[in-house]
N, C-alpha and C. Protein backbone atom coordinates (compact mmCIF):
# COMPACT_ATOMS: atom_id res chain seq x y z
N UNK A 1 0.85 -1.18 0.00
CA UNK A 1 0.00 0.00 0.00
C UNK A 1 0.90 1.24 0.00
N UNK A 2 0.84 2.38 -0.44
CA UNK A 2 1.67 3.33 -1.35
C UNK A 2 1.37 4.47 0.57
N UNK A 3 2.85 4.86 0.85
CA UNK A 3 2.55 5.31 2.15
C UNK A 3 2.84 6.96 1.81
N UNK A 4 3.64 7.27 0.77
CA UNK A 4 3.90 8.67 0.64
C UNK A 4 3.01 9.39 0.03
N UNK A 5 2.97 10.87 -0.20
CA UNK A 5 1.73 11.44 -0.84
C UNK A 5 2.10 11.26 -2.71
N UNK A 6 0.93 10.58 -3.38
CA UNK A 6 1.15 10.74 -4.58
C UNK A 6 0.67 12.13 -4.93
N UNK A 7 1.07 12.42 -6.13
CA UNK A 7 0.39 13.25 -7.19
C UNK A 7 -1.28 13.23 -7.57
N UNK A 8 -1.89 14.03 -7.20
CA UNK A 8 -2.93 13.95 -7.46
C UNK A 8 -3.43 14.50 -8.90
N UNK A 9 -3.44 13.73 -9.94
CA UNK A 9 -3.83 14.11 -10.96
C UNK A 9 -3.77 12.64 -12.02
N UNK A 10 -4.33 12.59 -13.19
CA UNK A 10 -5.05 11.86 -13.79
C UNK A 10 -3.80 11.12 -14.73
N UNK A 11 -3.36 9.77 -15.12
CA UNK A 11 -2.70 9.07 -15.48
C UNK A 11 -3.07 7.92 -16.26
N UNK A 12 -2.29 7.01 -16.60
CA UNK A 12 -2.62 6.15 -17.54
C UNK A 12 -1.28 5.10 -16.58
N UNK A 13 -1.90 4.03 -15.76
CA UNK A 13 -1.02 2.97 -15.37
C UNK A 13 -1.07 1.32 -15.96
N UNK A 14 0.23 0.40 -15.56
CA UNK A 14 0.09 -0.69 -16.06
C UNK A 14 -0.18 -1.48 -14.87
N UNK A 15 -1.61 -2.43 -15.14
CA UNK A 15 -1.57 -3.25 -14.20
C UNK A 15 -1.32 -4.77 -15.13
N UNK A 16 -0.55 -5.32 -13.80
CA UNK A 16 -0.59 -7.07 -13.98
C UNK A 16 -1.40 -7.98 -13.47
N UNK A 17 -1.97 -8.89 -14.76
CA UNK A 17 -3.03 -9.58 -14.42
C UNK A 17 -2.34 -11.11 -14.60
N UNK A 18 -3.09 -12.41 -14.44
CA UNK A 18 -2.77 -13.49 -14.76
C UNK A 18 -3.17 -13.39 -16.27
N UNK A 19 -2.22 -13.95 -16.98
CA UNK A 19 -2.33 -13.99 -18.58
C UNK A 19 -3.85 -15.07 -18.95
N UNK A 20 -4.34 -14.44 -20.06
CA UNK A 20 -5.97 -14.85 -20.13
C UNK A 20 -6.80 -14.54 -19.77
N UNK A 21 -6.64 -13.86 -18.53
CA UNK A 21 -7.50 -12.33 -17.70
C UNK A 21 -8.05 -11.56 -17.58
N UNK A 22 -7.25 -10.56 -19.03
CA UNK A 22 -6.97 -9.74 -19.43
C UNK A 22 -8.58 -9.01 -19.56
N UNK A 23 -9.31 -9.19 -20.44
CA UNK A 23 -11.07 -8.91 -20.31
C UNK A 23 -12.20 -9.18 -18.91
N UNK A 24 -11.32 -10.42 -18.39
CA UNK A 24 -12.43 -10.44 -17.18
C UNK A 24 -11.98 -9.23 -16.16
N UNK A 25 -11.07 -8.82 -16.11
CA UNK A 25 -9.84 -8.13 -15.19
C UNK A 25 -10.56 -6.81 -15.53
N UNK A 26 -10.61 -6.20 -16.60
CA UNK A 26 -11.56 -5.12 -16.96
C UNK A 26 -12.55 -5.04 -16.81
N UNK A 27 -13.41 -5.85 -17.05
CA UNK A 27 -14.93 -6.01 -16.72
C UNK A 27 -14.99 -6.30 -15.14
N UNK A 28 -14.38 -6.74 -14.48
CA UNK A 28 -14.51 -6.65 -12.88
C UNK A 28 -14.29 -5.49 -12.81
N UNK A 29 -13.11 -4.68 -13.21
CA UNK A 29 -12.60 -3.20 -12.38
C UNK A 29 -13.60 -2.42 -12.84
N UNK A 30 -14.36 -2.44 -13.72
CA UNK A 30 -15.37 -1.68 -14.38
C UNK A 30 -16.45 -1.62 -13.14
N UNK A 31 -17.06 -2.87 -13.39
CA UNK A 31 -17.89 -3.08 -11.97
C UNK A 31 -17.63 -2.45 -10.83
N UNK A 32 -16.41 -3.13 -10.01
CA UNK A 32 -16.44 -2.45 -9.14
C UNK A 32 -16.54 -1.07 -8.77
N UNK A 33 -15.56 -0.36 -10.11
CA UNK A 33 -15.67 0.95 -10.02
C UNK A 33 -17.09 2.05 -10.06
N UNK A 34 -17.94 1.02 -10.91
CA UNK A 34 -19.66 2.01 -10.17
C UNK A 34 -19.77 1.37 -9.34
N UNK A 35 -19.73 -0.05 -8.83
CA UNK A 35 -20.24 -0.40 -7.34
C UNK A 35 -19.99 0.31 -6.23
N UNK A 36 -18.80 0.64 -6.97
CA UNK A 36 -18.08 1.52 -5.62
C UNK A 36 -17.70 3.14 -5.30
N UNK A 37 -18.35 3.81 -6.73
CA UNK A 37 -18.94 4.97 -6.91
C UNK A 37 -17.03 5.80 -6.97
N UNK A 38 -16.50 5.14 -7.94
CA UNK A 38 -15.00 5.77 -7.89
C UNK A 38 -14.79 5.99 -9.30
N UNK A 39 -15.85 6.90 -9.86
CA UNK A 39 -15.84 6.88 -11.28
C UNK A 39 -15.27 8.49 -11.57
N UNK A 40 -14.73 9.50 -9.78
CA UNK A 40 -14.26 10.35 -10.26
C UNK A 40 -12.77 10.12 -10.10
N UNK A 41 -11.91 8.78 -9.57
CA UNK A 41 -11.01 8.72 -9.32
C UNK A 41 -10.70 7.75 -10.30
N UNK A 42 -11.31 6.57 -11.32
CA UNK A 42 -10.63 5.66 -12.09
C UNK A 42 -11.78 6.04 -13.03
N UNK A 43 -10.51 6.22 -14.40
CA UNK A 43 -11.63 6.38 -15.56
C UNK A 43 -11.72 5.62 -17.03
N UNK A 44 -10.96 5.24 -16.75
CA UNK A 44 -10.75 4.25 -18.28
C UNK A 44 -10.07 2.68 -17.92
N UNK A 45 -10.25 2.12 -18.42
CA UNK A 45 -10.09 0.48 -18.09
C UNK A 45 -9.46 0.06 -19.89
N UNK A 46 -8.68 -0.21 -20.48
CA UNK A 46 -8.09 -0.83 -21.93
C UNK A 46 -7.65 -1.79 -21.68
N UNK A 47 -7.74 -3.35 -22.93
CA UNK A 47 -6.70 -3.96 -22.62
C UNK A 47 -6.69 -3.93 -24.17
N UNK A 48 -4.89 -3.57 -24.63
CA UNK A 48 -4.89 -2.96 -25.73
C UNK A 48 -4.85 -4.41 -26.76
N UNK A 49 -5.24 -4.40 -27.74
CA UNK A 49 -5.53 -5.19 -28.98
C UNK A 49 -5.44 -4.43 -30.13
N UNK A 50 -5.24 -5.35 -31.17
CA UNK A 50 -4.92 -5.25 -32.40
C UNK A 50 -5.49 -6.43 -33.28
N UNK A 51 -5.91 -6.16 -34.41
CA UNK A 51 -6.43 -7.14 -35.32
C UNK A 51 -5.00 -7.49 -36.54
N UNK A 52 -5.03 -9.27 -36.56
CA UNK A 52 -4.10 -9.48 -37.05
C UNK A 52 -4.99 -10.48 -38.31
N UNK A 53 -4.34 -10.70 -39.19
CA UNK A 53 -4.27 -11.68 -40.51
C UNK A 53 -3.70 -13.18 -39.54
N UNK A 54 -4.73 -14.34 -39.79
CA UNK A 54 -4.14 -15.45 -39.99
C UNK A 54 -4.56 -16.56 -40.81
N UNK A 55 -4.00 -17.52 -41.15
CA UNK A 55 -4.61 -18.54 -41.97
C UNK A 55 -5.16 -19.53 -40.66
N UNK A 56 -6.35 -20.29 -41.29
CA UNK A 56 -6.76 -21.03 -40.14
C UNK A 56 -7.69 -22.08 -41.56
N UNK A 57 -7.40 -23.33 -41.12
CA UNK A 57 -7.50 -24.25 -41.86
C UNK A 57 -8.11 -24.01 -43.89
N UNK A 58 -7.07 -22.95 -43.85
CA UNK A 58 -6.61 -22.83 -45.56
C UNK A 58 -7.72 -21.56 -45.99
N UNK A 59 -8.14 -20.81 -44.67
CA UNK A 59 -8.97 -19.76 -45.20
C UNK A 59 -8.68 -18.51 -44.24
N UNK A 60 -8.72 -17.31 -44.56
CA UNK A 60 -7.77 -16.01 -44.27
C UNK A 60 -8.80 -15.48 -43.03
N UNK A 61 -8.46 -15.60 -41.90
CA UNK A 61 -9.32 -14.97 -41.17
C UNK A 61 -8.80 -13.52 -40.35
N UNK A 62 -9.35 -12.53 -39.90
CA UNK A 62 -8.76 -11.43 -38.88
C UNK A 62 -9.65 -11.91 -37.75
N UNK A 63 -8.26 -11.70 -36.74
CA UNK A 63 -8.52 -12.05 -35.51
C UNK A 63 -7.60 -10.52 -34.76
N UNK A 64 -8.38 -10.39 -33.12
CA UNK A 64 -8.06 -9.91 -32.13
C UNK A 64 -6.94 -10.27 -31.87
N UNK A 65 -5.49 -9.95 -31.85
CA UNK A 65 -5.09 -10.45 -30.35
C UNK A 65 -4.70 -9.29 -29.58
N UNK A 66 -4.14 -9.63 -28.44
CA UNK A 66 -4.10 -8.93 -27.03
C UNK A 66 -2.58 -8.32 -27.81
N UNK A 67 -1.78 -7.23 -27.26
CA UNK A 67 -0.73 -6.63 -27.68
C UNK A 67 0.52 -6.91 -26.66
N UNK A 68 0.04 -6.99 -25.58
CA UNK A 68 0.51 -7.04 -24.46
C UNK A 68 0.04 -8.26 -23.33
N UNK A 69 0.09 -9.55 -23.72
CA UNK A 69 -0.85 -10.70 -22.64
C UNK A 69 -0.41 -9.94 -21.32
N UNK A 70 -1.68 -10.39 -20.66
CA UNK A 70 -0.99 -10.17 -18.99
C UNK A 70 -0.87 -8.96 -18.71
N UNK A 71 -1.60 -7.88 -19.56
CA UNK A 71 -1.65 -6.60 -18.96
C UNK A 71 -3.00 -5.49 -19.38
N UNK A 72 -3.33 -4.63 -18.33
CA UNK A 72 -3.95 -3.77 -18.82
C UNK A 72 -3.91 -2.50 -18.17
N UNK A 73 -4.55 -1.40 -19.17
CA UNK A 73 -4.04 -0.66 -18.75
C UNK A 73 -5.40 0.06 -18.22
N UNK A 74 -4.68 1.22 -16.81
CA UNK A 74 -6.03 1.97 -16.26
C UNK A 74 -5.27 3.79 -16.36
N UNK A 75 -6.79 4.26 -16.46
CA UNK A 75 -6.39 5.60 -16.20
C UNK A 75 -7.27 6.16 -14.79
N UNK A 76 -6.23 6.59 -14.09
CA UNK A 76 -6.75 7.16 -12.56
C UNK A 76 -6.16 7.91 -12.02
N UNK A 77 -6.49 8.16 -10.78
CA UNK A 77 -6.29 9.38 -10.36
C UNK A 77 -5.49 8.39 -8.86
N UNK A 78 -4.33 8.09 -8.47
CA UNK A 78 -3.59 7.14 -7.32
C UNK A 78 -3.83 8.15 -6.37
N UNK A 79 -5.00 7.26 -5.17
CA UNK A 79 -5.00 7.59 -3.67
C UNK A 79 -5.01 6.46 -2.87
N UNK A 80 -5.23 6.57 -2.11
CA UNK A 80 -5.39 5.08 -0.98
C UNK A 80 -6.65 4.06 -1.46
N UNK A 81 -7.20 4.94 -1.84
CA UNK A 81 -8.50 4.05 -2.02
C UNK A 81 -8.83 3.19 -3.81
N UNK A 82 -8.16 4.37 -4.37
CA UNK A 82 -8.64 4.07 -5.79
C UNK A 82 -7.71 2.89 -6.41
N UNK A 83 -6.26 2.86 -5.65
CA UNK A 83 -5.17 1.87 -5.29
C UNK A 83 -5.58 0.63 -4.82
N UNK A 84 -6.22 0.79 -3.84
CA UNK A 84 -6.84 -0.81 -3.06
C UNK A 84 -8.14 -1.17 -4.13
N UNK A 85 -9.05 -0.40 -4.95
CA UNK A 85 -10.37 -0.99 -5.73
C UNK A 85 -9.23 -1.63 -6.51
N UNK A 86 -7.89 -1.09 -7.06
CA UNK A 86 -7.47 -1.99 -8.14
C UNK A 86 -7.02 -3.13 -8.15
N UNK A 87 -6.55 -2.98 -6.64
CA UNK A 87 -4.99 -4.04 -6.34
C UNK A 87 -6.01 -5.16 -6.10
N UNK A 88 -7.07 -4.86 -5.44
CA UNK A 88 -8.24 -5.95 -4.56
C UNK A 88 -8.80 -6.58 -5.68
N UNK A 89 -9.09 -5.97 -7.04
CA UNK A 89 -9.45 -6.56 -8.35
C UNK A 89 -9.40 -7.81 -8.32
N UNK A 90 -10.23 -9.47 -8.09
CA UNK A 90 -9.53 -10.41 -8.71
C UNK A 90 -8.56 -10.55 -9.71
N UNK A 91 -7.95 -11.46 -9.93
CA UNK A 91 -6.77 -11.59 -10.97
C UNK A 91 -5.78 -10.66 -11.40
N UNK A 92 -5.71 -9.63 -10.15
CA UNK A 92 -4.63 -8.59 -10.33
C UNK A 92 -3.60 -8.91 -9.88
N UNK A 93 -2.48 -8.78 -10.25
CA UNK A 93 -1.17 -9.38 -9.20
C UNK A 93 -0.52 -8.04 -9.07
N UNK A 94 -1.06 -7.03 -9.47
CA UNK A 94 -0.19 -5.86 -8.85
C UNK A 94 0.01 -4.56 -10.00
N UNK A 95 0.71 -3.29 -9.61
CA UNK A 95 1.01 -2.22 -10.13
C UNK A 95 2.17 -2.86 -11.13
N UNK A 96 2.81 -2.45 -12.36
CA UNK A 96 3.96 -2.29 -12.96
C UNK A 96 4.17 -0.84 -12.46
N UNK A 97 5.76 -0.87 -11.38
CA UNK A 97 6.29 -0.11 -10.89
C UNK A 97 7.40 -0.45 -10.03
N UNK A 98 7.95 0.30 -9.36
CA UNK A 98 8.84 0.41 -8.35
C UNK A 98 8.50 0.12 -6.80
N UNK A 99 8.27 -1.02 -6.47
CA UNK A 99 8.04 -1.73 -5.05
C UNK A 99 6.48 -1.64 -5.14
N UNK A 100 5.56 -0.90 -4.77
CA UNK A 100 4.44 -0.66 -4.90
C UNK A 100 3.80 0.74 -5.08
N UNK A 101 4.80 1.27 -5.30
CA UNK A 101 3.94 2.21 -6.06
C UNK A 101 4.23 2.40 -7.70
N UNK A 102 2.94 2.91 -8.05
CA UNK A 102 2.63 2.64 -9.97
C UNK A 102 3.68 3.54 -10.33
N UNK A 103 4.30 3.23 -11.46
CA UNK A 103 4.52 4.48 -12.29
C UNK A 103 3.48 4.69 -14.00
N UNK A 104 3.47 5.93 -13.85
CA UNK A 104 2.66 6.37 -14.92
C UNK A 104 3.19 5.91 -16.00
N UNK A 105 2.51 5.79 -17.22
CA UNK A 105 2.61 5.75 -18.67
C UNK A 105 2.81 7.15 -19.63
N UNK A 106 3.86 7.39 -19.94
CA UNK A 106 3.94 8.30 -20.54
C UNK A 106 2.70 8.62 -21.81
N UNK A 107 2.19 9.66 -21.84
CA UNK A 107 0.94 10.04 -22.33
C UNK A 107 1.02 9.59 -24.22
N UNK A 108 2.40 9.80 -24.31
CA UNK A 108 2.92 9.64 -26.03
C UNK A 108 2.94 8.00 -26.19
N UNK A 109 3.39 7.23 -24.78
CA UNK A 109 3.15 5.79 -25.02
C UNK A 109 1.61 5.44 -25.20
N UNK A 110 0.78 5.75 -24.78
CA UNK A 110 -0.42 6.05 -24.63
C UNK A 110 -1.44 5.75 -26.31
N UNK A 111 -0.64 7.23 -26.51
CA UNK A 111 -1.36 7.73 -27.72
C UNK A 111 -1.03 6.74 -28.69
N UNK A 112 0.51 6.50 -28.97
CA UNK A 112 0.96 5.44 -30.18
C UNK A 112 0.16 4.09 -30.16
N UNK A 113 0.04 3.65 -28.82
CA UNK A 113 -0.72 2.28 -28.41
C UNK A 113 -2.31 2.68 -28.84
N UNK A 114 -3.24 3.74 -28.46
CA UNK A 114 -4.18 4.02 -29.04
C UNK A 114 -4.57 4.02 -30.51
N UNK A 115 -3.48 4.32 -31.02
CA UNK A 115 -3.07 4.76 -32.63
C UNK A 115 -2.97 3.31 -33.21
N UNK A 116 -1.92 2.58 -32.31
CA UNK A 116 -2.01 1.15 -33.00
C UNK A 116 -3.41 0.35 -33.08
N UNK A 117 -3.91 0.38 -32.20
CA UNK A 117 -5.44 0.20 -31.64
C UNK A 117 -6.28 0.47 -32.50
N UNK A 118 -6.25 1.11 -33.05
CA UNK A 118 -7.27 1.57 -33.70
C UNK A 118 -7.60 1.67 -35.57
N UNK A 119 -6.35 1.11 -35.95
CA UNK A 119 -5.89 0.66 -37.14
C UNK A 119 -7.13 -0.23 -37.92
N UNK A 120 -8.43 0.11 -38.36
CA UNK A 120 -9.28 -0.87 -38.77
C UNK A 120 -8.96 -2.40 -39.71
N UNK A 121 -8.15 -1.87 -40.61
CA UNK A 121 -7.55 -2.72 -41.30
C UNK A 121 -6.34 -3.25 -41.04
N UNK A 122 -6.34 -4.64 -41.00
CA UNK A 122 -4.91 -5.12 -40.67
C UNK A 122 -4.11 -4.91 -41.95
N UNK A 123 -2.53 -4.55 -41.81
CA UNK A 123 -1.93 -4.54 -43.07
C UNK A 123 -1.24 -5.62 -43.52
N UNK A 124 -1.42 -5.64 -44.55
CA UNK A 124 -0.07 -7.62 -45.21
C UNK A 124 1.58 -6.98 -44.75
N UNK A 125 2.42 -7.63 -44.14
CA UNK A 125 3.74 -7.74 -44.59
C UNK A 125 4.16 -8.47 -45.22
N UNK A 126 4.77 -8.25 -45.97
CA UNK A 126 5.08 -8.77 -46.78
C UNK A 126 6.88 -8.31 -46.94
N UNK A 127 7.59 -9.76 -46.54
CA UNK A 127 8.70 -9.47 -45.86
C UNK A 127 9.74 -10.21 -46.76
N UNK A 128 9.29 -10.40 -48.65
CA UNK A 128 9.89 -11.06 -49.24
C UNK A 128 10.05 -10.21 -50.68
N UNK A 129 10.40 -10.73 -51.31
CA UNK A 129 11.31 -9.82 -52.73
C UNK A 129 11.21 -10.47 -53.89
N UNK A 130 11.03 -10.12 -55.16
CA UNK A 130 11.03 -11.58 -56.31
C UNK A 130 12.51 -11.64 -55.96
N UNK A 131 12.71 -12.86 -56.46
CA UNK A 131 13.91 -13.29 -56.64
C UNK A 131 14.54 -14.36 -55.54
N UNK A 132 14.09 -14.00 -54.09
CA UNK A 132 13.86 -14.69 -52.81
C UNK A 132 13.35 -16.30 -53.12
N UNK A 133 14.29 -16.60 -52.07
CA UNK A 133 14.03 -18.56 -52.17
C UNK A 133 12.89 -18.35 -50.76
N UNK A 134 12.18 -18.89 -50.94
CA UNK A 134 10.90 -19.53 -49.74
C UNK A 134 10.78 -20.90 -49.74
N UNK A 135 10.24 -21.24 -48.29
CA UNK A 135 9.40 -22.57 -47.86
C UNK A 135 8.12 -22.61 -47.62
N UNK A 136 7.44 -23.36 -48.46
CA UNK A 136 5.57 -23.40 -48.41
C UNK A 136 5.61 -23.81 -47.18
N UNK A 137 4.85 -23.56 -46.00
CA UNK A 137 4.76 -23.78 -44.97
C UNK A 137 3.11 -24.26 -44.67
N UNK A 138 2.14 -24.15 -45.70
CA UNK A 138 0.69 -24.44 -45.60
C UNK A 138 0.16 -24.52 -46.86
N UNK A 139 -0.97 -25.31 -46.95
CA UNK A 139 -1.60 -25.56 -47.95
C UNK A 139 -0.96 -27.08 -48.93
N UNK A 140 -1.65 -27.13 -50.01
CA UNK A 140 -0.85 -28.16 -50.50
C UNK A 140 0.25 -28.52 -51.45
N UNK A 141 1.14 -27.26 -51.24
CA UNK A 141 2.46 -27.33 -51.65
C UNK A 141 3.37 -27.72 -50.32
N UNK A 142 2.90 -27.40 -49.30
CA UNK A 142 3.61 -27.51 -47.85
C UNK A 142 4.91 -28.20 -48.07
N UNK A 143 5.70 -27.61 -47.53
CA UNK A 143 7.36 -28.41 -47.78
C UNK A 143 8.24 -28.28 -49.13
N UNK A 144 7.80 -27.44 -49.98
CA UNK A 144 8.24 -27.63 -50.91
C UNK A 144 8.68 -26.22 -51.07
N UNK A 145 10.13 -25.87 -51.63
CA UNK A 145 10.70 -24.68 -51.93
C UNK A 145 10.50 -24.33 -53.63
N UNK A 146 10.47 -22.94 -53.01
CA UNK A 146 10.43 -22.16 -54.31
C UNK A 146 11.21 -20.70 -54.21
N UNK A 147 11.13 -19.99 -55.63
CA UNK A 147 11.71 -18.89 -55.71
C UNK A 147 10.67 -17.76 -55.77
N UNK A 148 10.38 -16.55 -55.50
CA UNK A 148 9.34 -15.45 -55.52
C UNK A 148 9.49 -14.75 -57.26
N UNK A 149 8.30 -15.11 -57.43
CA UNK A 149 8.30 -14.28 -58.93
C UNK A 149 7.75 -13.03 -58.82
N UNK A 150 6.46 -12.94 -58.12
CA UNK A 150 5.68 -11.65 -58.62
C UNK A 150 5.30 -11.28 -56.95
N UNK A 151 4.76 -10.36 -56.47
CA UNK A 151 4.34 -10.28 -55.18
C UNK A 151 3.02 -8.79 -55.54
N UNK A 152 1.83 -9.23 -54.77
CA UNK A 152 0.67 -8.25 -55.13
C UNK A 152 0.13 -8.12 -53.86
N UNK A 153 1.18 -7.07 -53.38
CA UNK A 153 0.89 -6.46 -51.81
C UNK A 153 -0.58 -5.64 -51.66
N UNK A 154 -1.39 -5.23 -52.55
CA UNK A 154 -3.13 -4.98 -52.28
C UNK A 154 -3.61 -6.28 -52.08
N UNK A 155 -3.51 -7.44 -52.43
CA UNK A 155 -3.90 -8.75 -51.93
C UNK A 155 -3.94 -9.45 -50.97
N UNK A 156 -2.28 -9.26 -50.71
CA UNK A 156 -1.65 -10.19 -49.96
C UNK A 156 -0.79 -11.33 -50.46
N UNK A 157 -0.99 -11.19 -51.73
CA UNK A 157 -0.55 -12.44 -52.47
C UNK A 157 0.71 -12.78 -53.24
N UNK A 158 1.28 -14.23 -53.25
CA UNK A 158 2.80 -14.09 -53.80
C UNK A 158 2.44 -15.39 -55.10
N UNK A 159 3.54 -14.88 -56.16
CA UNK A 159 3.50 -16.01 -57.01
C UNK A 159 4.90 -16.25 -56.90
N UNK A 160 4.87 -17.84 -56.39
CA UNK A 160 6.07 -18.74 -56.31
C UNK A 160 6.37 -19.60 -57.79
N UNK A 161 7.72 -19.52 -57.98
CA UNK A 161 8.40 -20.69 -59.16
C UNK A 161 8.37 -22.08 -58.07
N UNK A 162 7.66 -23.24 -58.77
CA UNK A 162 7.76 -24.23 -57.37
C UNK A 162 8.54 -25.63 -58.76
N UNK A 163 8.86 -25.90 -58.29
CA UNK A 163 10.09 -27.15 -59.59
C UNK A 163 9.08 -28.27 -59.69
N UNK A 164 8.47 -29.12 -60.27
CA UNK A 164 7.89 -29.96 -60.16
C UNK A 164 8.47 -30.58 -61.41
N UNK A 165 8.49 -31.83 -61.20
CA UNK A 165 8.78 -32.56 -62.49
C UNK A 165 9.61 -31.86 -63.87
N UNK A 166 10.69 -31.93 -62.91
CA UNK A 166 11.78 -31.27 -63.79
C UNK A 166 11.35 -29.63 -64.54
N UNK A 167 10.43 -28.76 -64.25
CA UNK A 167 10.06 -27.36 -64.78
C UNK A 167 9.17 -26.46 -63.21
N UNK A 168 9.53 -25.56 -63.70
CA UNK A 168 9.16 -24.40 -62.53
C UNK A 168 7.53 -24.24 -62.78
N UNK A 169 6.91 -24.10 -62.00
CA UNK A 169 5.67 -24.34 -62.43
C UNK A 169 5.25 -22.99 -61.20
N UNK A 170 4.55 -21.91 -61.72
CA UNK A 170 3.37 -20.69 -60.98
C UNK A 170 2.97 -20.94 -60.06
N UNK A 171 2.50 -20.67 -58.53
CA UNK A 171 1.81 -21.05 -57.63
C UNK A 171 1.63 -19.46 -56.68
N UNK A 172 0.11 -19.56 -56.72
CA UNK A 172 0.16 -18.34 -55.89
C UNK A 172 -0.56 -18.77 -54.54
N UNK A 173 0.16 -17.82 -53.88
CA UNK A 173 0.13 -18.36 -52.18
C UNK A 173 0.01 -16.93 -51.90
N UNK A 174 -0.71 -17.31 -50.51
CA UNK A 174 -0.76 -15.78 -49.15
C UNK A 174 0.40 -15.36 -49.24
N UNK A 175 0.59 -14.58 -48.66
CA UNK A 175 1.89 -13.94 -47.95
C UNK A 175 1.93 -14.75 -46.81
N UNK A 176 0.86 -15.55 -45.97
CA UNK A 176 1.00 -16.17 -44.46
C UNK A 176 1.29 -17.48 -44.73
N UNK A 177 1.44 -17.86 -46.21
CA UNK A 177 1.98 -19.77 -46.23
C UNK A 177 3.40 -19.84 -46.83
N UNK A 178 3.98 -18.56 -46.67
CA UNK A 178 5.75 -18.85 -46.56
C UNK A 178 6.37 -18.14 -45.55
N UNK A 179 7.86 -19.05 -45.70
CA UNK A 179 8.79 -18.52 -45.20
C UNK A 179 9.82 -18.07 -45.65
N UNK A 180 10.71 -17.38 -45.50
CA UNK A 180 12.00 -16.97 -46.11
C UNK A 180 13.13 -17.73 -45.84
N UNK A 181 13.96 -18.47 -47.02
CA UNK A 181 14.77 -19.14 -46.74
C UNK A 181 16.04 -18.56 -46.08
């Protein structure tokens, strides 16, 4: 429990939760915080996410994930009390800070993480070149190397030289079913 006088004014802190948490951990502190009528001392509850590209049994899906497992972030105002609604949180294991007391989040870390956040569209990387040797890693070329011919980054999509029976033969693949040799 934090014994010196903090700063009284409004912040953005990291708390640690048990990884997987991360939403129930918010939705409790949420709660508690009207249960407990501390909605002029804690005001925002995030647990930051991002939407990513993955393949999932040979079809392109966007998914959530967490940016940070095992953490979320609050914005409040640190007194004795608004400290104990958090720490008391189920599945909180504590402030990210210096012994027990929080340190703030710089407001610019904040914003960039908001900024990432908020990105509607996930973007392709595309982290390969014609000319580049790759490994099919999915689908039903899997295991089999090739060279990068063409790459159509509004897609997502790569056309591989793949050798089959003595000649190079076209194959277009995601950007998410190779690797770079």
């Amino acid at each position: 429990m934090p014994k010196q006088r903090l700063p009284q004014q409004k912040n953005w802190y990291v708390i640690h939760t048990y990884s997987g948490y991360e939403d129930a951990v918010a939705k409790n502190l949420k709660q508690r915080v009207e249960s407990l009528g501390m909605e002029d001392k804690i005001f925002n509850v995030l647990v930051p996410k991002e939407k990513k590209i993955k393949i999932k049994s040979g079809k392109r899906k966007t998914v959530e994930e967490k940016i940070y497992p095992g953490y979320v972030l609050v914005e409040m105002i640190v007194t004795d009390d608004s400290w104990y609604v958090v720490r008391n949180t189920p599945n909180v294991t504590g402030f990210v800070g210096v012994g027990t007391t929080p340190v703030p989040v710089s407001p610019k870390e904040v914003e960039t993480l908001q900024a990432r956040m908020g990105v509607e569209t996930p973007q392709y990387k595309i982290e390969v070149k014609p000319g580049d040797s790759v490994k099919i890693i999915d689908g039903p070329f899997k295991d089999f190397d090739g060279k990068v011919s063409e790459i159509d980054e509004a897609r997502g999509k790569i056309k591989v030289l793949v050798n089959m029976f003595g000649r190079d033969t076209p194959v277009e693949l995601d950007s998410l079913q190779i690797k770079k040799l």
